[in-house]
C-alpha atoms as a PDB file:
ATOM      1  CA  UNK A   1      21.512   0.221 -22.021  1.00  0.00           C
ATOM      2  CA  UNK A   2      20.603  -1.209 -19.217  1.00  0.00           C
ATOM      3  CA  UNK A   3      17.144  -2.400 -18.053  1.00  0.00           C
ATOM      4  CA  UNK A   4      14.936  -0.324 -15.737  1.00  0.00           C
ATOM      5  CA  UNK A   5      15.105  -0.954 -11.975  1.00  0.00           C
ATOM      6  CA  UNK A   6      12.058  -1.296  -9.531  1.00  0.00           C
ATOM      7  CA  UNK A   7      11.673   1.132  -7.288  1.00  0.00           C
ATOM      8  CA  UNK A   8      12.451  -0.047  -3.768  1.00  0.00           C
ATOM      9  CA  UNK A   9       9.636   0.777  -1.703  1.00  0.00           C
ATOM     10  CA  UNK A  10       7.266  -1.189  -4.424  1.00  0.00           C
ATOM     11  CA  UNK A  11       9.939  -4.197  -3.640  1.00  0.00           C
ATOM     12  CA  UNK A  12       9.871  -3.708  -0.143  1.00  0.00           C
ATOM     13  CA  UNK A  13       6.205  -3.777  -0.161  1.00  0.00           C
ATOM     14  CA  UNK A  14       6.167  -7.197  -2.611  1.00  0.00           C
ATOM     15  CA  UNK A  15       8.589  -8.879  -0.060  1.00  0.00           C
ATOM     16  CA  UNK A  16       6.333  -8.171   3.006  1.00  0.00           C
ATOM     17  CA  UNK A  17       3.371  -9.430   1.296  1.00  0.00           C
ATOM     18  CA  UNK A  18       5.164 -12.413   0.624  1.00  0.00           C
ATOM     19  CA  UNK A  19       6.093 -13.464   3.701  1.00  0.00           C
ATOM     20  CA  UNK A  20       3.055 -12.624   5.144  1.00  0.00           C
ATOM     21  CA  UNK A  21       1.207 -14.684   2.746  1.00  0.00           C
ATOM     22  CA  UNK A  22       3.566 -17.655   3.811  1.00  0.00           C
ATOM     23  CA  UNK A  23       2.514 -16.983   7.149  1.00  0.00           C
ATOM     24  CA  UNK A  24       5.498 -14.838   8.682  1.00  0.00           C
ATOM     25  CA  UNK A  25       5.865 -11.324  10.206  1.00  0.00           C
ATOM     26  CA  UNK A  26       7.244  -8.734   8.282  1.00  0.00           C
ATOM     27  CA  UNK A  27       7.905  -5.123   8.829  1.00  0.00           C
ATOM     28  CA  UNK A  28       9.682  -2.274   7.318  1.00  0.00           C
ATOM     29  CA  UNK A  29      12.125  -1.458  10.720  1.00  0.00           C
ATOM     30  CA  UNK A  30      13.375   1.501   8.530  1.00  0.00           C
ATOM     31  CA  UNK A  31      12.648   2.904   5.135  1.00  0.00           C
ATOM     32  CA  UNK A  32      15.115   4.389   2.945  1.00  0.00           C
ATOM     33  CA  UNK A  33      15.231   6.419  -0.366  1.00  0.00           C
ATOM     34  CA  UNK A  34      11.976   5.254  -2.093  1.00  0.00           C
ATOM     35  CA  UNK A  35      13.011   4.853  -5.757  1.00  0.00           C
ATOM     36  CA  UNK A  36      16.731   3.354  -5.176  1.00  0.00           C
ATOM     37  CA  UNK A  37      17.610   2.566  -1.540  1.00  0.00           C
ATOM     38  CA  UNK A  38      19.901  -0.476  -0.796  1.00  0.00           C
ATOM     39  CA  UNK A  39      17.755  -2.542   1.285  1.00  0.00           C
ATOM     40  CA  UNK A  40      19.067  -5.128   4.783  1.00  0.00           C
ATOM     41  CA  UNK A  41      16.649  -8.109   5.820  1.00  0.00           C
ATOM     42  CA  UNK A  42      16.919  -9.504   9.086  1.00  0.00           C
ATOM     43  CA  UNK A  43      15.920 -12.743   9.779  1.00  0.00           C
ATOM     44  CA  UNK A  44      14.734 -13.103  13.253  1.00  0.00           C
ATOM     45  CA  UNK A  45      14.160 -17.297  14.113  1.00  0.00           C
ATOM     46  CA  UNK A  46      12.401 -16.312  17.180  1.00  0.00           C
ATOM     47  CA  UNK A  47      14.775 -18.207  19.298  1.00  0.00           C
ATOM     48  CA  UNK A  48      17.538 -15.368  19.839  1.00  0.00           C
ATOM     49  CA  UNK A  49      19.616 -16.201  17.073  1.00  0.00           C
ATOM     50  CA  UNK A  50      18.945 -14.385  13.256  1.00  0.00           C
ATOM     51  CA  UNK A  51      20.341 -13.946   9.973  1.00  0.00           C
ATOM     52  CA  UNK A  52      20.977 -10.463   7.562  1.00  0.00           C
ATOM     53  CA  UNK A  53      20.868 -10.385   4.367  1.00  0.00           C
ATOM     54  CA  UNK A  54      22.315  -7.446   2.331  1.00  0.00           C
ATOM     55  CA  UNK A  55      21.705  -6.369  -1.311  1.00  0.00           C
ATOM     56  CA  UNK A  56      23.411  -5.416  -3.819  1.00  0.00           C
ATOM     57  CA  UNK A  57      23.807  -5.231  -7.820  1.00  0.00           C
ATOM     58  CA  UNK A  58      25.737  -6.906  -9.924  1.00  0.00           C
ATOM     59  CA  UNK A  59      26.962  -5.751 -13.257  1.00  0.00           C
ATOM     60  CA  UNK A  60      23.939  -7.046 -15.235  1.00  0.00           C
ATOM     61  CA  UNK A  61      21.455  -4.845 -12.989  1.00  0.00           C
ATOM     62  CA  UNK A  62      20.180  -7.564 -11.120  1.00  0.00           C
ATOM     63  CA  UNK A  63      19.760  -7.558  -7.859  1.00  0.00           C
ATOM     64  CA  UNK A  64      22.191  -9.823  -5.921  1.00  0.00           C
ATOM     65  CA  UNK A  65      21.722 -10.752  -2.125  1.00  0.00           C
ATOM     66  CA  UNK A  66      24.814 -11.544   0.237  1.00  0.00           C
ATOM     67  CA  UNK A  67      24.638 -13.516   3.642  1.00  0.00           C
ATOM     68  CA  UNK A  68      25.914 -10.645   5.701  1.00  0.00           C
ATOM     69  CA  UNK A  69      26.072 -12.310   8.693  1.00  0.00           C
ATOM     70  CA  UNK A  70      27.843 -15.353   7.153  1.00  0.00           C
ATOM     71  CA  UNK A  71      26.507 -19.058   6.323  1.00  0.00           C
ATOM     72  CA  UNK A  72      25.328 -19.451  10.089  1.00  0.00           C
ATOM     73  CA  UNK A  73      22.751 -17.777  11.817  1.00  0.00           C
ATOM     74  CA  UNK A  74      24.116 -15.734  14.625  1.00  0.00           C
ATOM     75  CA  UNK A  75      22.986 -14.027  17.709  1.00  0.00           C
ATOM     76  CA  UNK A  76      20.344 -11.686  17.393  1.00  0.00           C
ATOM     77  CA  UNK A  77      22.497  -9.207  19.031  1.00  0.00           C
ATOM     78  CA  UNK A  78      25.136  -9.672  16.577  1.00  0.00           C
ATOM     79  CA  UNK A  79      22.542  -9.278  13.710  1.00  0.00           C
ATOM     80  CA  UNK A  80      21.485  -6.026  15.445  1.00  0.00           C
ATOM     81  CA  UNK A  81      25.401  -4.960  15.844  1.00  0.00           C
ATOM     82  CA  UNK A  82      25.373  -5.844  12.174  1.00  0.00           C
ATOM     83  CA  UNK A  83      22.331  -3.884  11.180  1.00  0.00           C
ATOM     84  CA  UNK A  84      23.678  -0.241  12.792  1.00  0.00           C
ATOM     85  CA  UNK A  85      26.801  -0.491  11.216  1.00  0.00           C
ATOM     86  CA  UNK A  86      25.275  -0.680   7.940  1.00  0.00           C
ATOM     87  CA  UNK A  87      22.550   2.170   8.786  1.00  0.00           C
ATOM     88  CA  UNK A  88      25.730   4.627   9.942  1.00  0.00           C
ATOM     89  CA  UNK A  89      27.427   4.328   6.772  1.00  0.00           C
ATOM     90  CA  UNK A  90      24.243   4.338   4.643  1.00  0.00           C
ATOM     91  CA  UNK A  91      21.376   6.999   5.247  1.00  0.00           C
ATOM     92  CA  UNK A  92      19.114   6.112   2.509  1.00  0.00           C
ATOM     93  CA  UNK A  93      19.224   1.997   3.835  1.00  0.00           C
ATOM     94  CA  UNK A  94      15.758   0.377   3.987  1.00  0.00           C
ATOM     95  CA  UNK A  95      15.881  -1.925   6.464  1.00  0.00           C
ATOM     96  CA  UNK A  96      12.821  -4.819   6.404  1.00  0.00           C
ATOM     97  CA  UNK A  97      12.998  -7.616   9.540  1.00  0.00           C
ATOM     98  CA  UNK A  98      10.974 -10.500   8.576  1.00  0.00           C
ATOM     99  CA  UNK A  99      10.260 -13.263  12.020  1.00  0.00           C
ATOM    100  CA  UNK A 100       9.448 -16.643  10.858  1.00  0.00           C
ATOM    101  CA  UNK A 101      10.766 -19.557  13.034  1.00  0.00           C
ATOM    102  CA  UNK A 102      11.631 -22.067  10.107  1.00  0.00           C
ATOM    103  CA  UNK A 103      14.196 -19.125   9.380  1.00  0.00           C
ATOM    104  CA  UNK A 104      12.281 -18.282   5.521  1.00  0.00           C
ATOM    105  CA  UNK A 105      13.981 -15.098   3.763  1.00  0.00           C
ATOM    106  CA  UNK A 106      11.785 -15.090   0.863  1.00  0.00           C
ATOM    107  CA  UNK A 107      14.691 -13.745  -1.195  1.00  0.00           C
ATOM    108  CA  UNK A 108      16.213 -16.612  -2.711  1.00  0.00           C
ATOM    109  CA  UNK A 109      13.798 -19.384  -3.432  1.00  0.00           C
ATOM    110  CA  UNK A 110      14.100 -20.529  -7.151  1.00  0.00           C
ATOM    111  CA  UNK A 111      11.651 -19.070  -9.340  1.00  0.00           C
ATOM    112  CA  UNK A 112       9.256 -21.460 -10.566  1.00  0.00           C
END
């Protein structure tokens, strides 16, 4: 049996307080199912370029994030381009943009 999941929109909510606590902007751009919606992070560096981040989960339950823009950051129309494409083929997609200049996701520091 496998473990409980949180919901997403209490997740959502934990990363934007997060980053805001670290000092960055973060909004939900577009919310999704509440209890089980995948969920896409933008990374906006506030200099035209960005990064997305896409979740998924892997077999244990956790959740598992994917650079889905690739190991570089791109441009931010590219991470926009990126972002559509995965809100066509996914209705219940949150999607949560976070702007911080030092480029911060708040998704994979290590736990302390």
């Amino acid at each position: 049996m496998t473990e409980p999941r949180l919901k997403t929109w209490i997740w959502v909510s934990a990363l934007i307080r997060r980053a805001e606590i670290a000092g960055a902007a973060a909004f939900v751009a577009r919310k999704g199912e509440p209890d089980s919606g995948a969920v896409v992070v933008k990374i906006a560096l506030l200099d035209g370029t960005a990064r997305v981040w896409s979740s998924s989960y892997g077999r244990d339950g956790q959740r598992r994030w994917v650079k889905a823009t690739g190991l570089d950051v791109v441009p931010d129309a590219d991470a926009e381009a990126y972002v559509a494409r995965a809100r066509s083929r996914d209705s219940d997609l949150w999607i949560v943009e976070i702007e911080d200049r030092a480029g911060r996701d708040f998704l994979t520091e290590e736990k302390e």
